[in-house]
N, C-alpha and C. Protein backbone atom coordinates (compact mmCIF):
# COMPACT_ATOMS: atom_id res chain seq x y z
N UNK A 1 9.24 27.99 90.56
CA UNK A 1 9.84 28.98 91.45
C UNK A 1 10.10 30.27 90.69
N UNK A 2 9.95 31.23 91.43
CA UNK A 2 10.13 32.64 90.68
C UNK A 2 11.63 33.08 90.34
N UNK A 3 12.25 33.88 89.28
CA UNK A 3 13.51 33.87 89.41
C UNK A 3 13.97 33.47 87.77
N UNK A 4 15.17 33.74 87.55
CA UNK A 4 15.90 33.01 86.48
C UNK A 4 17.02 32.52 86.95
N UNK A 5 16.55 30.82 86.83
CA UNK A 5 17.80 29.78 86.82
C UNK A 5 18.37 28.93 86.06
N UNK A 6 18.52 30.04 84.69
CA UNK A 6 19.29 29.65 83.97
C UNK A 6 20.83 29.77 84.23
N UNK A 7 21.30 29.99 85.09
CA UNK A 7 22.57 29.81 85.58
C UNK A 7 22.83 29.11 85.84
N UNK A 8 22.21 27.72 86.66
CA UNK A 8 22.23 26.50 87.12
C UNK A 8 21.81 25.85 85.92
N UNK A 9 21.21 25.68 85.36
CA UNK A 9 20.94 24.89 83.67
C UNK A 9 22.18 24.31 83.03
N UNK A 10 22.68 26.15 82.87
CA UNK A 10 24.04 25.76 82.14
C UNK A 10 24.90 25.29 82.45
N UNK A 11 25.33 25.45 84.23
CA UNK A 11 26.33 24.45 84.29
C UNK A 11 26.50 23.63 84.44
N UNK A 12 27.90 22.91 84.53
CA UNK A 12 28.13 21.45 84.23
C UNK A 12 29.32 21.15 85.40
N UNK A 13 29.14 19.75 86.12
CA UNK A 13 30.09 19.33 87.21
C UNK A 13 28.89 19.34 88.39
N UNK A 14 30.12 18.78 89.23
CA UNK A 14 29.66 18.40 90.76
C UNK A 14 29.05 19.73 91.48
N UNK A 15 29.65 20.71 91.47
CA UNK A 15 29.68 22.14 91.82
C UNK A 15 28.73 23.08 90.71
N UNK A 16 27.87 23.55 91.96
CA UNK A 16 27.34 24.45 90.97
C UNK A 16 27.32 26.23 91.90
N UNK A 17 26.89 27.37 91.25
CA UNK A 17 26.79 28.85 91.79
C UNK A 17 25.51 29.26 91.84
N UNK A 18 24.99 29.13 93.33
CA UNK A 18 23.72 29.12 93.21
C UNK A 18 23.05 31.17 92.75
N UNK A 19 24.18 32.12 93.24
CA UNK A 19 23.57 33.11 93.22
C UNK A 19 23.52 33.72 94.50
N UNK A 20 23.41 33.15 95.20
CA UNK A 20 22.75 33.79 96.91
C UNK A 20 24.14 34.98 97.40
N UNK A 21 23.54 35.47 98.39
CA UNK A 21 24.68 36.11 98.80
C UNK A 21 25.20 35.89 99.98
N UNK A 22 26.13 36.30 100.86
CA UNK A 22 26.44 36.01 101.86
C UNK A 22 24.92 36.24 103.23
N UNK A 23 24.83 36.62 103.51
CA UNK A 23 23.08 36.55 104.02
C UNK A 23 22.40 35.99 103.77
N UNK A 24 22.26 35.54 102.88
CA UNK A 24 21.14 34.51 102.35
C UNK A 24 22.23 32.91 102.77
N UNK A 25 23.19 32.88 102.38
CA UNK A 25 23.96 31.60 102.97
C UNK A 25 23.73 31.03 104.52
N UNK A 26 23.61 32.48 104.78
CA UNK A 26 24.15 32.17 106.60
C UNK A 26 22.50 32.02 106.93
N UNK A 27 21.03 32.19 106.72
CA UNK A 27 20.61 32.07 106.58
C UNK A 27 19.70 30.25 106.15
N UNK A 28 20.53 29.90 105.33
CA UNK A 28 20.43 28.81 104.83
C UNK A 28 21.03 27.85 105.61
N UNK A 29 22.25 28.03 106.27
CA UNK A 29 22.56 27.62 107.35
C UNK A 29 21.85 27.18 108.47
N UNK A 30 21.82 28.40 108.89
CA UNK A 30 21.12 28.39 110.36
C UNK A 30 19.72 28.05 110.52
N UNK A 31 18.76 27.56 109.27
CA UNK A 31 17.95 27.82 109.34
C UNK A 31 17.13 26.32 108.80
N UNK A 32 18.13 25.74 107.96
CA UNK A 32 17.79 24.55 107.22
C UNK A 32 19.06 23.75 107.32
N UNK A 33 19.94 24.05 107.62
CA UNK A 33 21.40 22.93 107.43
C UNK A 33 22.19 23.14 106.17
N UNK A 34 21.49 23.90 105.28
CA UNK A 34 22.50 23.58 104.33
C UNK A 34 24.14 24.51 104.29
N UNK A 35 24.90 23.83 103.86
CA UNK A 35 26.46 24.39 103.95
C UNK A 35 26.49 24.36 102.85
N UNK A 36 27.70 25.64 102.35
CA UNK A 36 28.10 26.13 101.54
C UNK A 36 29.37 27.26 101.42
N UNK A 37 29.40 27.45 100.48
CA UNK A 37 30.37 28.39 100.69
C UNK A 37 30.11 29.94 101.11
N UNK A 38 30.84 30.68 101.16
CA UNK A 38 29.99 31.88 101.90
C UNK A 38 29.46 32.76 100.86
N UNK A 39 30.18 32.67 98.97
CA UNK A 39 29.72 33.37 97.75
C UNK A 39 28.43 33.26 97.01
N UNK A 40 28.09 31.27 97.56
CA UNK A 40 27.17 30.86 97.43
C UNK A 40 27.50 29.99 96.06
């Protein structure tokens, strides 16, 4: 996938920050199911 996700690499736990923004969430939502928070 195109992109740097080394942000997700590094972290650690149940919870991770995918990056997205609020548009891209609501998006992700409505579009595929996935829930999240609205920061992403």
């Amino acid at each position: 996938t195109p992109g740097d996700w080394s942000h997700i690499i590094k972290q650690i736990g149940m919870f991770t920050f995918t990056g997205l923004n609020s548009e891209q969430v609501v998006f992700m939502t409505r579009e595929y199911h996935i829930y999240m928070t609205s920061d992403g």
